[in-house]
PDB file of N, CA and C in Angstrom:
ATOM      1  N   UNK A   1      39.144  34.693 -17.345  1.00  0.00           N
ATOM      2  CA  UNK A   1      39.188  34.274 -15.959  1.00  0.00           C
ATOM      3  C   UNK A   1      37.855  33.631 -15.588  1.00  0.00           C
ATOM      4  N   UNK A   2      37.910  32.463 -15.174  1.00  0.00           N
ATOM      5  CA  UNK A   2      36.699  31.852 -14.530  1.00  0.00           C
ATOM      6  C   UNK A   2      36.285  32.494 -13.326  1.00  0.00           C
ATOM      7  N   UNK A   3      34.721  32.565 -12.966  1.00  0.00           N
ATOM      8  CA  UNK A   3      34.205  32.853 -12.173  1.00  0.00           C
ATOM      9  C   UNK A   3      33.663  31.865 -11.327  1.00  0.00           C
ATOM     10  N   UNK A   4      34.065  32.348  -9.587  1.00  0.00           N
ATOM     11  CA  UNK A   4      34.249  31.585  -8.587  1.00  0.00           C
ATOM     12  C   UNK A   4      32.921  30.739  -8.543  1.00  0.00           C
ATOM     13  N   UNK A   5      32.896  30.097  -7.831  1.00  0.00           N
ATOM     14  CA  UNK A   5      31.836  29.475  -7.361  1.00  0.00           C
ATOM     15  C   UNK A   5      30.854  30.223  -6.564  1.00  0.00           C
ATOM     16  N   UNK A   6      31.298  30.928  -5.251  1.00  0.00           N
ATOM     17  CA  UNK A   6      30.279  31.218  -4.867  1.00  0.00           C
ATOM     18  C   UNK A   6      30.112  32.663  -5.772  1.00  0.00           C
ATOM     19  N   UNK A   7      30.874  33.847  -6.584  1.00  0.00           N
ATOM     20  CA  UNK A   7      29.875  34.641  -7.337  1.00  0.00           C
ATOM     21  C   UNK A   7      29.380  33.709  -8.281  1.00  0.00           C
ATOM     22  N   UNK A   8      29.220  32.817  -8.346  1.00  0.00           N
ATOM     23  CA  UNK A   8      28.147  32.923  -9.677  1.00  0.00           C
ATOM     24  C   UNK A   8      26.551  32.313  -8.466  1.00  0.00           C
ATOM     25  N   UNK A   9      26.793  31.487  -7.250  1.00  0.00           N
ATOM     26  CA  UNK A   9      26.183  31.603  -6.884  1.00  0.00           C
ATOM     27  C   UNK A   9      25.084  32.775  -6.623  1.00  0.00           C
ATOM     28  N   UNK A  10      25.948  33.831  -5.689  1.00  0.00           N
ATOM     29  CA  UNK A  10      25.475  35.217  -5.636  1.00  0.00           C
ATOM     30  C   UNK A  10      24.625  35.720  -7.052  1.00  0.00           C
ATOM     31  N   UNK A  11      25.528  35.301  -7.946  1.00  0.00           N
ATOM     32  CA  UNK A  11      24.758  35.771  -9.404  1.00  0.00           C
ATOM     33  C   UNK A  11      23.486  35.068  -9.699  1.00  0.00           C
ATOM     34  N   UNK A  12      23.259  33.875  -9.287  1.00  0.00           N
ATOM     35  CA  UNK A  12      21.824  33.078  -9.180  1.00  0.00           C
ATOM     36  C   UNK A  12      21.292  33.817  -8.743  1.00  0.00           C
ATOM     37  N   UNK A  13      21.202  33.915  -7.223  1.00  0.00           N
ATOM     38  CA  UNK A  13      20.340  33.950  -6.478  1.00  0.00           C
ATOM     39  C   UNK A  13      19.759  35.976  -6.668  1.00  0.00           C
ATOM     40  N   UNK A  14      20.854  36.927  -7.093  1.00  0.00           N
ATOM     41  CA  UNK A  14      20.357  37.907  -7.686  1.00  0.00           C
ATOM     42  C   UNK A  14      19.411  37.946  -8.943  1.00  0.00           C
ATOM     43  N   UNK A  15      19.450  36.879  -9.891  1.00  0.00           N
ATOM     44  CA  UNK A  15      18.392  36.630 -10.766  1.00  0.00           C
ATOM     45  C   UNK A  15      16.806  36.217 -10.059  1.00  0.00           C
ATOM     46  N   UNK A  16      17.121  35.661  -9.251  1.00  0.00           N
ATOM     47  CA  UNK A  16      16.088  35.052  -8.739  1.00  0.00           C
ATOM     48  C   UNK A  16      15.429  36.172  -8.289  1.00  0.00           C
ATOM     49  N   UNK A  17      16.128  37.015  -7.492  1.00  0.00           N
ATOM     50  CA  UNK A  17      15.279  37.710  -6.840  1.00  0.00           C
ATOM     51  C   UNK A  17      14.640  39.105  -8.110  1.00  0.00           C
ATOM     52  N   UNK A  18      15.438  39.121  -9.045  1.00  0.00           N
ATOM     53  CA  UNK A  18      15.288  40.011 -10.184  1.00  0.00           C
ATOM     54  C   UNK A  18      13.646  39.093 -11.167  1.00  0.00           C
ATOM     55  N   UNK A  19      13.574  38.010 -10.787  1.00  0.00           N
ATOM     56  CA  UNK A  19      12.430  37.100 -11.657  1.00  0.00           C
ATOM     57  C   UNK A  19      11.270  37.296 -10.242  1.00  0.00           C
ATOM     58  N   UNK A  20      11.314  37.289  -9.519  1.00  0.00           N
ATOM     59  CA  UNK A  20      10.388  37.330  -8.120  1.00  0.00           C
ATOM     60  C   UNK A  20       9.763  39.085  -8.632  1.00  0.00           C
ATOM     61  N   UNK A  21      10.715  39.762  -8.659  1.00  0.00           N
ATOM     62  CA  UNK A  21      10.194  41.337  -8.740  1.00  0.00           C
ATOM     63  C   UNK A  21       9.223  41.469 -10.272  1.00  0.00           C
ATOM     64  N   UNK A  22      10.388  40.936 -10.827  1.00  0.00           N
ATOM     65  CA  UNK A  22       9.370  40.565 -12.229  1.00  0.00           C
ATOM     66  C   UNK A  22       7.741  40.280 -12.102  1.00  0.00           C
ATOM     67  N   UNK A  23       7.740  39.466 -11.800  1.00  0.00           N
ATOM     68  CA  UNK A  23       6.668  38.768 -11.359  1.00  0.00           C
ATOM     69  C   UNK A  23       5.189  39.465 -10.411  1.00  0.00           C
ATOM     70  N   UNK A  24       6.114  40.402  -9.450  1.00  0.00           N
ATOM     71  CA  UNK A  24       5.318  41.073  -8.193  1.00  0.00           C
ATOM     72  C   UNK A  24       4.903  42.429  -9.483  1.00  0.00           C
ATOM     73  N   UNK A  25       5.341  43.069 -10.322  1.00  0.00           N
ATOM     74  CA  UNK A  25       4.957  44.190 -11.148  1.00  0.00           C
ATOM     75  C   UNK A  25       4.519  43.887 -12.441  1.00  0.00           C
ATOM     76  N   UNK A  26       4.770  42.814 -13.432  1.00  0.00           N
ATOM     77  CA  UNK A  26       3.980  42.632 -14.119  1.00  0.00           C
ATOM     78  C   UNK A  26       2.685  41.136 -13.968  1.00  0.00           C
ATOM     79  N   UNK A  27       2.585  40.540 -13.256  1.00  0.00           N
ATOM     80  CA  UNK A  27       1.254  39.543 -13.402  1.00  0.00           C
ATOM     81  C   UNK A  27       1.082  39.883 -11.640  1.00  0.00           C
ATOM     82  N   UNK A  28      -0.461  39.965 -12.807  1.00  0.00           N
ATOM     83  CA  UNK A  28      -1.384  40.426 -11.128  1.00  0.00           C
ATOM     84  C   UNK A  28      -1.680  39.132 -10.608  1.00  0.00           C
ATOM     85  N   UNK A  29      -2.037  37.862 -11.401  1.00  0.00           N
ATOM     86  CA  UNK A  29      -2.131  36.757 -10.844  1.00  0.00           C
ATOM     87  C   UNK A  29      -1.173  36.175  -9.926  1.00  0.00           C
ATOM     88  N   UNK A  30       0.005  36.559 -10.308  1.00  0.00           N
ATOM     89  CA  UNK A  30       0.773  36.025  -9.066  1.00  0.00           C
ATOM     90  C   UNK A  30       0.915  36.793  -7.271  1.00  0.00           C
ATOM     91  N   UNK A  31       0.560  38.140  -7.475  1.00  0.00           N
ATOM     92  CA  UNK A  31       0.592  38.966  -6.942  1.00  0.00           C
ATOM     93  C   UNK A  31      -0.554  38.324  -6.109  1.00  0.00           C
ATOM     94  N   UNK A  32      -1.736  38.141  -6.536  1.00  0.00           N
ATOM     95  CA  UNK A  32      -2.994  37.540  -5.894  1.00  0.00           C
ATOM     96  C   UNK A  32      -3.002  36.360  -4.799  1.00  0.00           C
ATOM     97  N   UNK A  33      -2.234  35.440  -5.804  1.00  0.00           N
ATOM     98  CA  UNK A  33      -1.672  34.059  -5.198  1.00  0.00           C
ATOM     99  C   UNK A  33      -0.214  34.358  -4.066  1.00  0.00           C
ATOM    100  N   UNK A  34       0.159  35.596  -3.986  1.00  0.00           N
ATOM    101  CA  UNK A  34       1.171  35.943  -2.706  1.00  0.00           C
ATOM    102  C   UNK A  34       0.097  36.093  -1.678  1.00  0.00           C
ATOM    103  N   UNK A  35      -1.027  37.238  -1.989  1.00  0.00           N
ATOM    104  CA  UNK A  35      -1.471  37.717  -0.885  1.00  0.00           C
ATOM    105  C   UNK A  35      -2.583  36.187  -0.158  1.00  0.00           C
ATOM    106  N   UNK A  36      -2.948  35.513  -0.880  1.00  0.00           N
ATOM    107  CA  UNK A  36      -3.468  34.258  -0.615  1.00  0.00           C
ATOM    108  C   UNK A  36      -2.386  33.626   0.142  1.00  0.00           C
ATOM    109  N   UNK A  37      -1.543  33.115  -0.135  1.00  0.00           N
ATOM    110  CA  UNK A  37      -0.347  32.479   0.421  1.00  0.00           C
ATOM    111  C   UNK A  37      -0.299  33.404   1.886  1.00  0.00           C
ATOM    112  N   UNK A  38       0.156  34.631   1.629  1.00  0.00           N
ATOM    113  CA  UNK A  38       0.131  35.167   3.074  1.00  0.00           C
ATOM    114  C   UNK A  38      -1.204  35.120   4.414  1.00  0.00           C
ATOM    115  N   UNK A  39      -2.518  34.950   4.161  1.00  0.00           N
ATOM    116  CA  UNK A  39      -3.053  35.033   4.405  1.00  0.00           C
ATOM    117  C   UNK A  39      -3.180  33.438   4.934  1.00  0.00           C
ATOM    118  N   UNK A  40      -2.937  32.136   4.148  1.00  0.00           N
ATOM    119  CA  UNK A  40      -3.510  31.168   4.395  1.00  0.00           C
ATOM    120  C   UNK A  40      -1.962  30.453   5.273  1.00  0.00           C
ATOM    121  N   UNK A  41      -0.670  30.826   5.124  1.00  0.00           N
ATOM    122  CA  UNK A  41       0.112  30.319   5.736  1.00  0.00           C
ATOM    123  C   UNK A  41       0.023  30.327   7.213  1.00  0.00           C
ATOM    124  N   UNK A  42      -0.126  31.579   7.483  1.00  0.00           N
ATOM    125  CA  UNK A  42      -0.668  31.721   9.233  1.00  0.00           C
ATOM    126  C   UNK A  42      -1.259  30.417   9.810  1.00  0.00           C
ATOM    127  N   UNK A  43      -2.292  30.394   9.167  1.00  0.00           N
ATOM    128  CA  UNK A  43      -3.385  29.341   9.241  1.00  0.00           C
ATOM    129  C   UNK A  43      -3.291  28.487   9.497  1.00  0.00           C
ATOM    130  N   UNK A  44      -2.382  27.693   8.810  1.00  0.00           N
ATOM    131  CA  UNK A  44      -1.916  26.462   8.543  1.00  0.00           C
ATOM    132  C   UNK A  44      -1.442  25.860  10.101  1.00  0.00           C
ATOM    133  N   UNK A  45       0.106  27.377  10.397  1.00  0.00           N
ATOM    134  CA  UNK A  45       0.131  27.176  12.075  1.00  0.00           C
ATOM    135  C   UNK A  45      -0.934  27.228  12.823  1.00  0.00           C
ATOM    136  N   UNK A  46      -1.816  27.265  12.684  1.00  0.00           N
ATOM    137  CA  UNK A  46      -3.296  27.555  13.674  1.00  0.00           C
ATOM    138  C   UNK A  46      -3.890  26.369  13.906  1.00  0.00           C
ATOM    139  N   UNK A  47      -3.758  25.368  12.718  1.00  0.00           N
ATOM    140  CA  UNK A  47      -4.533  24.346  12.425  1.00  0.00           C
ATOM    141  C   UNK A  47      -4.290  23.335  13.716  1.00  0.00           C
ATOM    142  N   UNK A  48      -4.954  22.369  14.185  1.00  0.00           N
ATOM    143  CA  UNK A  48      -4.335  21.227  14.861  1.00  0.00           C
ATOM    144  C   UNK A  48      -4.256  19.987  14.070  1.00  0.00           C
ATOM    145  N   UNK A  49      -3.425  20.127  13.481  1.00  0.00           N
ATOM    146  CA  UNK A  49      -3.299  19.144  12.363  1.00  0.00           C
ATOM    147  C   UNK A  49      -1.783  18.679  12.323  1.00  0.00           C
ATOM    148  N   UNK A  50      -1.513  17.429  12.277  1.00  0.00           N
ATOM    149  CA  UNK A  50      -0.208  16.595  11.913  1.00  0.00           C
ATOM    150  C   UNK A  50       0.452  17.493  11.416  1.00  0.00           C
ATOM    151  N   UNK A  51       1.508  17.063  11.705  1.00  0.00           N
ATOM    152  CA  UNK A  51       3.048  18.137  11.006  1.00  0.00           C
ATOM    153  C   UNK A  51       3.347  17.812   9.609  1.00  0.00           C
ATOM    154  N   UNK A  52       2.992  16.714   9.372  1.00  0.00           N
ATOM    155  CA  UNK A  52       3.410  16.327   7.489  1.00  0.00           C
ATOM    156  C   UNK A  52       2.036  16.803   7.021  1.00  0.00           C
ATOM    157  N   UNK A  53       0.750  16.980   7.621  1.00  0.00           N
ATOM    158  CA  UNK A  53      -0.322  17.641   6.612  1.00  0.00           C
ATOM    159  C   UNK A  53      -0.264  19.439   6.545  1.00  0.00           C
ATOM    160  N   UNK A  54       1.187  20.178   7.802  1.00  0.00           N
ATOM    161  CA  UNK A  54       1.019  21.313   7.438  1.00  0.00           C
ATOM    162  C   UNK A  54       1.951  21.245   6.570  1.00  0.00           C
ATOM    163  N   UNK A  55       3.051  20.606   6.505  1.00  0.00           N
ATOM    164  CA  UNK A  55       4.315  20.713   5.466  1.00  0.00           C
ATOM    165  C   UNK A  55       3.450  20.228   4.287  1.00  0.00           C
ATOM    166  N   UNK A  56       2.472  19.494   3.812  1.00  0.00           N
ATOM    167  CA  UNK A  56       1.837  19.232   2.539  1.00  0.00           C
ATOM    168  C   UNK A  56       1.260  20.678   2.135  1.00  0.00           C
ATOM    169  N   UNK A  57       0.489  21.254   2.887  1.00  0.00           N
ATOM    170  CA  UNK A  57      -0.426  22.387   2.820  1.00  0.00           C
ATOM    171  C   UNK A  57       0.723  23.624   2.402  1.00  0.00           C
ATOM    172  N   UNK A  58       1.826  23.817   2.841  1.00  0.00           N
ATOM    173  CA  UNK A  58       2.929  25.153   2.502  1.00  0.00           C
ATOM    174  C   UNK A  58       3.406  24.764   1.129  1.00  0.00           C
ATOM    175  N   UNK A  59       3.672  22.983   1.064  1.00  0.00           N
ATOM    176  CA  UNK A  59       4.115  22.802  -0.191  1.00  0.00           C
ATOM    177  C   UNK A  59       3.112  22.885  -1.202  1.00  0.00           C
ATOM    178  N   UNK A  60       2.050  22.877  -0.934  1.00  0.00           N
ATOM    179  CA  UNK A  60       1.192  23.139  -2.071  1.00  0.00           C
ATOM    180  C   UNK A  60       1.172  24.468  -2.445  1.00  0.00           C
ATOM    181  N   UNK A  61       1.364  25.188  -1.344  1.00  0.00           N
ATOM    182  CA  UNK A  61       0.838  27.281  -1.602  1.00  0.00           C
ATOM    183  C   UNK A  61       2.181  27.045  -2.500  1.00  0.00           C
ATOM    184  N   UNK A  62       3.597  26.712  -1.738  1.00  0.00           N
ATOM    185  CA  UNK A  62       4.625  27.265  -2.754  1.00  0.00           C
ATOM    186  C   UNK A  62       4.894  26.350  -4.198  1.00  0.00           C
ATOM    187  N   UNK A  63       3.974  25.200  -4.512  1.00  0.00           N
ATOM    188  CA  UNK A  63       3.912  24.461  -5.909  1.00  0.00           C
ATOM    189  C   UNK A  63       2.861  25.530  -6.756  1.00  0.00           C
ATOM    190  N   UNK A  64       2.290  25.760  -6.318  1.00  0.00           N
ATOM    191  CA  UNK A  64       1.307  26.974  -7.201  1.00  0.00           C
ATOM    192  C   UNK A  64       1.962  28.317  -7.609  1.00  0.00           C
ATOM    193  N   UNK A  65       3.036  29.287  -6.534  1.00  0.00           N
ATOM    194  CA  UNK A  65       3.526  30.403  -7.017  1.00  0.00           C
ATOM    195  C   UNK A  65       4.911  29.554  -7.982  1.00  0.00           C
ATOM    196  N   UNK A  66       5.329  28.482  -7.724  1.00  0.00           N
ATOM    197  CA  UNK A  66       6.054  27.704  -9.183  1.00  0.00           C
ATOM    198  C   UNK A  66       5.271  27.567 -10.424  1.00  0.00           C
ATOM    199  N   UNK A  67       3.947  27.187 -10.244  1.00  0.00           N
ATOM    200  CA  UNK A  67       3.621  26.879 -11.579  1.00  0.00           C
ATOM    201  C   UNK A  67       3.268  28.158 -12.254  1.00  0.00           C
ATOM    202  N   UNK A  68       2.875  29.018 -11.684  1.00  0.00           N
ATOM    203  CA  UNK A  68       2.524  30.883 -11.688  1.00  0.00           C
ATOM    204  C   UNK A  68       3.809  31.159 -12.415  1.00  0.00           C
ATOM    205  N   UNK A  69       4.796  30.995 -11.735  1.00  0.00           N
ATOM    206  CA  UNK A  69       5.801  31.456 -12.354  1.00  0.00           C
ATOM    207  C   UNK A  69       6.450  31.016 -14.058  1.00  0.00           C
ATOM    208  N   UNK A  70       6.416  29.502 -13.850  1.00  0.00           N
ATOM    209  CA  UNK A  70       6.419  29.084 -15.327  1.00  0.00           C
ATOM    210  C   UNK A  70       6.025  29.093 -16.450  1.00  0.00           C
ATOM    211  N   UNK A  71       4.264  29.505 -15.682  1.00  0.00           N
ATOM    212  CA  UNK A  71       3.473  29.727 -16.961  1.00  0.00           C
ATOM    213  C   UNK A  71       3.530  30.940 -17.249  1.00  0.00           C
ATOM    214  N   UNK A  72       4.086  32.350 -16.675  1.00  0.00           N
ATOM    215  CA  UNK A  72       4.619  33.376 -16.960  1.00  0.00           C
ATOM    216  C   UNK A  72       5.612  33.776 -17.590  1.00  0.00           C
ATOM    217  N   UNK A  73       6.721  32.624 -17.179  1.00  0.00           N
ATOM    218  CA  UNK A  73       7.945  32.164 -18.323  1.00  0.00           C
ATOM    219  C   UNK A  73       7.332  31.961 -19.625  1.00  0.00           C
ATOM    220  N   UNK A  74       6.319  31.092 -19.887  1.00  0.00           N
ATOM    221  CA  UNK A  74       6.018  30.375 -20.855  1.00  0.00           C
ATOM    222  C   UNK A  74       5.224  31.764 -21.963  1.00  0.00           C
ATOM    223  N   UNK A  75       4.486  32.671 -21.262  1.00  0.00           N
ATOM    224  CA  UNK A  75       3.767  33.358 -22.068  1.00  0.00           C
ATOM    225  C   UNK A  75       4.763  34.601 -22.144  1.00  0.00           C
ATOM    226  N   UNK A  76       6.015  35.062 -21.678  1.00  0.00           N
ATOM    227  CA  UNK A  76       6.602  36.087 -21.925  1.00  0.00           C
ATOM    228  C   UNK A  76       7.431  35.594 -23.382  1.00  0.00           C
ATOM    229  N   UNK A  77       7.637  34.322 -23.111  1.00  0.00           N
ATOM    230  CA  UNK A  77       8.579  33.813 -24.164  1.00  0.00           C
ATOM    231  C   UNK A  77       7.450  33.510 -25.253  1.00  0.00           C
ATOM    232  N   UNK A  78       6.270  33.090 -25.348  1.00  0.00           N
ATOM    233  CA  UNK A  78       5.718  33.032 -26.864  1.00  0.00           C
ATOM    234  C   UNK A  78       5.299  34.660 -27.066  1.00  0.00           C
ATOM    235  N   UNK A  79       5.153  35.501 -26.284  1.00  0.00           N
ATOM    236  CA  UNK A  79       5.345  37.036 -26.965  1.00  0.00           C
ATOM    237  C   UNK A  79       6.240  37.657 -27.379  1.00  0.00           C
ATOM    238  N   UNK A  80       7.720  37.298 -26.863  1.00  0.00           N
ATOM    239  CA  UNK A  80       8.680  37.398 -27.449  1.00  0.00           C
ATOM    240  C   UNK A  80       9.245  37.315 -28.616  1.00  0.00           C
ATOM    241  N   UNK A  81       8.703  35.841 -29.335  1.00  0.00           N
ATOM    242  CA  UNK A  81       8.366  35.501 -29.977  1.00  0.00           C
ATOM    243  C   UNK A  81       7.500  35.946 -31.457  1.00  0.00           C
ATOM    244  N   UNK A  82       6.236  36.386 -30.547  1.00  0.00           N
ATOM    245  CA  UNK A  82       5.817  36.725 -31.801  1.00  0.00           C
ATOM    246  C   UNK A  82       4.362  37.402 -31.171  1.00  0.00           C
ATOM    247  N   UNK A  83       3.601  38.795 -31.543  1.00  0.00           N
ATOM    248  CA  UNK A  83       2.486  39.150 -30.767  1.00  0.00           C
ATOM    249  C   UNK A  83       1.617  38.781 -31.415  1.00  0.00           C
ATOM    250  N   UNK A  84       1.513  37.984 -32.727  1.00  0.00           N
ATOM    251  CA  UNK A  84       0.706  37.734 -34.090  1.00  0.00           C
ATOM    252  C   UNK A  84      -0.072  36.463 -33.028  1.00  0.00           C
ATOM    253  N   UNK A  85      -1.385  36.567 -33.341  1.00  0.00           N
ATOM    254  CA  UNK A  85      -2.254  34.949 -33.163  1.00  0.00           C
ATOM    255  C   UNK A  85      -2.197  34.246 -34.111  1.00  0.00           C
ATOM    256  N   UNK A  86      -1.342  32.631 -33.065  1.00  0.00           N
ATOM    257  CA  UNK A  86      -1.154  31.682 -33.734  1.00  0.00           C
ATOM    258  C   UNK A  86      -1.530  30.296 -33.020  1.00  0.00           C
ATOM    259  N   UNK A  87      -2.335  29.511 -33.774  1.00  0.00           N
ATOM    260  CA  UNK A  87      -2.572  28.216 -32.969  1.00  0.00           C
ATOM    261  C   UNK A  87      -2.002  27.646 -31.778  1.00  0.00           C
ATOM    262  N   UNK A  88      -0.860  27.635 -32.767  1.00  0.00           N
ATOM    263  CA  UNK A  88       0.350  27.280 -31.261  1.00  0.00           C
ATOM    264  C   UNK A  88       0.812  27.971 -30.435  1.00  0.00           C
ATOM    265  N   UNK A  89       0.810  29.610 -30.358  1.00  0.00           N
ATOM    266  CA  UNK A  89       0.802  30.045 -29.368  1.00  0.00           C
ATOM    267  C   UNK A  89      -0.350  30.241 -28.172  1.00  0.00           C
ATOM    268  N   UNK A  90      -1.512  29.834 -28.589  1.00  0.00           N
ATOM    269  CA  UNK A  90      -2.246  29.701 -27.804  1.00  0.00           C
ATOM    270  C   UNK A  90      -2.782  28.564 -27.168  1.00  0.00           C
ATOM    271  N   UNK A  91      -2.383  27.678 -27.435  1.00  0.00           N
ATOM    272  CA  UNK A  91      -2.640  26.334 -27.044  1.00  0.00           C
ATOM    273  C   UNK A  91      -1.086  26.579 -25.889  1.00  0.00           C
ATOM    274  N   UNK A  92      -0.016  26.524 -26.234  1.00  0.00           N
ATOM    275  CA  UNK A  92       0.604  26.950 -24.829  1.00  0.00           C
ATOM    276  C   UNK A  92       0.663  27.797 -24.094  1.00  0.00           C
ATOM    277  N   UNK A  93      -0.473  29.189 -24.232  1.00  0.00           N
ATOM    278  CA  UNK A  93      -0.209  29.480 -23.458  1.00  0.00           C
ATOM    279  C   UNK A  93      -1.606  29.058 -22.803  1.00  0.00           C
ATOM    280  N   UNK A  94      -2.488  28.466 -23.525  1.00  0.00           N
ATOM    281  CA  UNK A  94      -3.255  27.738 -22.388  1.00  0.00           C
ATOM    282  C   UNK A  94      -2.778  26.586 -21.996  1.00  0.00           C
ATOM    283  N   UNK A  95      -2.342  25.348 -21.999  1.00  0.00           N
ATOM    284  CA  UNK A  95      -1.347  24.563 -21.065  1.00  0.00           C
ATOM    285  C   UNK A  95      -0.552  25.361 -19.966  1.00  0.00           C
ATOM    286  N   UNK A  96      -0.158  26.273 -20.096  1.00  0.00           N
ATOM    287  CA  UNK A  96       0.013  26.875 -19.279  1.00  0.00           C
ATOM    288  C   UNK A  96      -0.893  27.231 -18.283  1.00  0.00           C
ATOM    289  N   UNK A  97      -1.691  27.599 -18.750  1.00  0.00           N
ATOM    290  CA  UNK A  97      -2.559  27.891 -17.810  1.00  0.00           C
ATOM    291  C   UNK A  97      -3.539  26.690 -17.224  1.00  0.00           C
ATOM    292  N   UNK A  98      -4.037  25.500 -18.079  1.00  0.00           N
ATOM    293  CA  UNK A  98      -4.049  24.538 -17.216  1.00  0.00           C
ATOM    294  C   UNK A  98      -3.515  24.173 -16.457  1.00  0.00           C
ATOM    295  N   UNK A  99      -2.151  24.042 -15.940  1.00  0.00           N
ATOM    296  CA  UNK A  99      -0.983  23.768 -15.075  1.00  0.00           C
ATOM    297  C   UNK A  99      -1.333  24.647 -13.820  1.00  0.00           C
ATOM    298  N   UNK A 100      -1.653  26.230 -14.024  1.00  0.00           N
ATOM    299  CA  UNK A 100      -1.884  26.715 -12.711  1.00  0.00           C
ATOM    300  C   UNK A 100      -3.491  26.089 -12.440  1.00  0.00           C
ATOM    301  N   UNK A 101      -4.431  26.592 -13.643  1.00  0.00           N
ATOM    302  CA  UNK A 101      -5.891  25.733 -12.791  1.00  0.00           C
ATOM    303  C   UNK A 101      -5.583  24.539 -11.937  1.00  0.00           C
ATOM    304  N   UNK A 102      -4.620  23.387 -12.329  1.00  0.00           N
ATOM    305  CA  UNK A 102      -4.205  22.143 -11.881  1.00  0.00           C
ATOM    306  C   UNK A 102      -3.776  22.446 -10.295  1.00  0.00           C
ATOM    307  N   UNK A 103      -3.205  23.255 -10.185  1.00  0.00           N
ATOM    308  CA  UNK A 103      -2.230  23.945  -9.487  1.00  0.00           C
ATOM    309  C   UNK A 103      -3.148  24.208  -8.340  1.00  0.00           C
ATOM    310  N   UNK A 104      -3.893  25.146  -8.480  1.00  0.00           N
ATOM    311  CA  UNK A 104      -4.947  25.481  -7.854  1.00  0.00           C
ATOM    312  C   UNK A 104      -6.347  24.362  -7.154  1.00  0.00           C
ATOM    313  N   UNK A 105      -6.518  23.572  -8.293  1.00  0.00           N
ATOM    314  CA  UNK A 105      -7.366  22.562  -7.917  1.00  0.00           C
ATOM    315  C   UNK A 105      -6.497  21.314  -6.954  1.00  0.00           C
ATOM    316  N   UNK A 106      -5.462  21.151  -6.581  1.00  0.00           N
ATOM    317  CA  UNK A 106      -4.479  20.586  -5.740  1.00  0.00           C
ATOM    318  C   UNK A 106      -4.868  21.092  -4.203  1.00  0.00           C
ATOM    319  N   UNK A 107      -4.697  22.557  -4.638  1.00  0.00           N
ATOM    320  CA  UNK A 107      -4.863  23.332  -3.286  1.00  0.00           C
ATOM    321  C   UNK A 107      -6.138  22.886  -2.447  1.00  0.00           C
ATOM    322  N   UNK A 108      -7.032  23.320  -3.292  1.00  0.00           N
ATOM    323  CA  UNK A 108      -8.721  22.983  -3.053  1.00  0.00           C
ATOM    324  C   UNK A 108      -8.492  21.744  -2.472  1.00  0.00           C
ATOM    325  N   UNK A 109      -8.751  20.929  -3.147  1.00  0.00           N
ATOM    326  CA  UNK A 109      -8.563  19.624  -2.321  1.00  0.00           C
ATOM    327  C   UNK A 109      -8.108  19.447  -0.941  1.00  0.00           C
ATOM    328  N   UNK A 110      -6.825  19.508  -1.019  1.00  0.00           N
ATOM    329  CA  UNK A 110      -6.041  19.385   0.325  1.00  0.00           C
ATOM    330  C   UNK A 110      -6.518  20.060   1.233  1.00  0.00           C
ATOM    331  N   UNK A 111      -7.239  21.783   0.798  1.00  0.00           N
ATOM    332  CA  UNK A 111      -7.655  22.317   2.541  1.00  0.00           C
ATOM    333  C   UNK A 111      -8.738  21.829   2.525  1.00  0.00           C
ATOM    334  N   UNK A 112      -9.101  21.538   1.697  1.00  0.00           N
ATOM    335  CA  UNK A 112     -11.155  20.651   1.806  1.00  0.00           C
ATOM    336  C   UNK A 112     -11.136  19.622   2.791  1.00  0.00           C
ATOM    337  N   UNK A 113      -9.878  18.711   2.229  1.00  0.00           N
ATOM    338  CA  UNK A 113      -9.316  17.768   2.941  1.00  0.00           C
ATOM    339  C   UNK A 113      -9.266  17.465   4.701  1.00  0.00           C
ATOM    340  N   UNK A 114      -8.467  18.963   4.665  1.00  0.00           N
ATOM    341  CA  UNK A 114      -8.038  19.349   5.934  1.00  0.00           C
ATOM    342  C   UNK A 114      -8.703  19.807   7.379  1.00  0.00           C
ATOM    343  N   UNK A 115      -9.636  20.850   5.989  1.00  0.00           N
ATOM    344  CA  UNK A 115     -10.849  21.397   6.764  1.00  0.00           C
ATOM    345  C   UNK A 115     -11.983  19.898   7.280  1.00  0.00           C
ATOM    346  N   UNK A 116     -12.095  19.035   6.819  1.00  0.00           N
ATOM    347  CA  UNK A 116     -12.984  18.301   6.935  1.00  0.00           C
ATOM    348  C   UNK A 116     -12.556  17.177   8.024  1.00  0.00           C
ATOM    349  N   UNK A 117     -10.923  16.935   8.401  1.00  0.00           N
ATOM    350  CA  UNK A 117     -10.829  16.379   9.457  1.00  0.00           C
ATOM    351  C   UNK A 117     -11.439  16.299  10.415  1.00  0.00           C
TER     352      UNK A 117
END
C-alpha cells in the first residue's frame, strides 16, 4: 500500500525535528550558534534598518545553523565510515568546516556592515 501524501509529509517533518534534537545533544557548536541566533535575532528587530537588510541579517543566522548542520552530516557519516585516520577523511571533514568558518565570516561582515550604517 502506498503511503499518502500528507503522512509521508508528517514523516519528513518528524525527521526533521528528530535531526534538530540530534544536533541540540550531540554538537555543542551548534548549540552555541542557537544561543547566538537567539540573542542576535531580537536585535535585528531593534535595529532601524531597511526591511531587506533585516531579512538579509535572519537569513544569514539561519544559512549558518544549515551549514552547522551539514557539516555535522558530513562528519557523522565519515565516522561511520571509518574511526581510523585517513587523508581523506580529514580533509572533509575540514571542508566542512571551512563552510561553517565561511559561514560565519558572512555573518561578520553583514553586522559590521550594518553596525556601521
Amino acid at each position: 500500500m502506498k503511503e499518502s501524501s500528507i503522512f509521508k509529509r508528517v514523516k519528513a517533518i518528524k525527521h526533521t525535528f528528530q535531526g534538530v534534537l540530534a544536533l541540540w545533544q550531540h554538537e555543542q557548536a551548534f548549540r552555541l550558534e542557537i544561543y547566538i541566533c537567539l540573542i542576535l535575532a531580537p536585535v535585528i528587530f531593534l535595529l532601524a534598518i531597511p526591511g531587506f537588510l533585516k531579512l538579509m541579517l535572519v537569513l544569514l543566522l539561519l544559512f549558518l545553523l544549515l551549514v552547522e548542520a551539514l557539516n555535522s552530516a558530513i562528519e557523522a557519516v565519515v565516522d561511520r565510515i571509518s574511526l581510523e585516520r585517513h587523508p581523506q577523511s580529514g580533509l572533509a571533514k575540514d571542508m566542512g568546516s571551512a563552510a561553517v568558518g565561511i559561514a560565519i565570516v558572512m555573518n561578520v561582515v553583514a553586522w559590521a556592515y550594518v553596525i556601521c550604517l
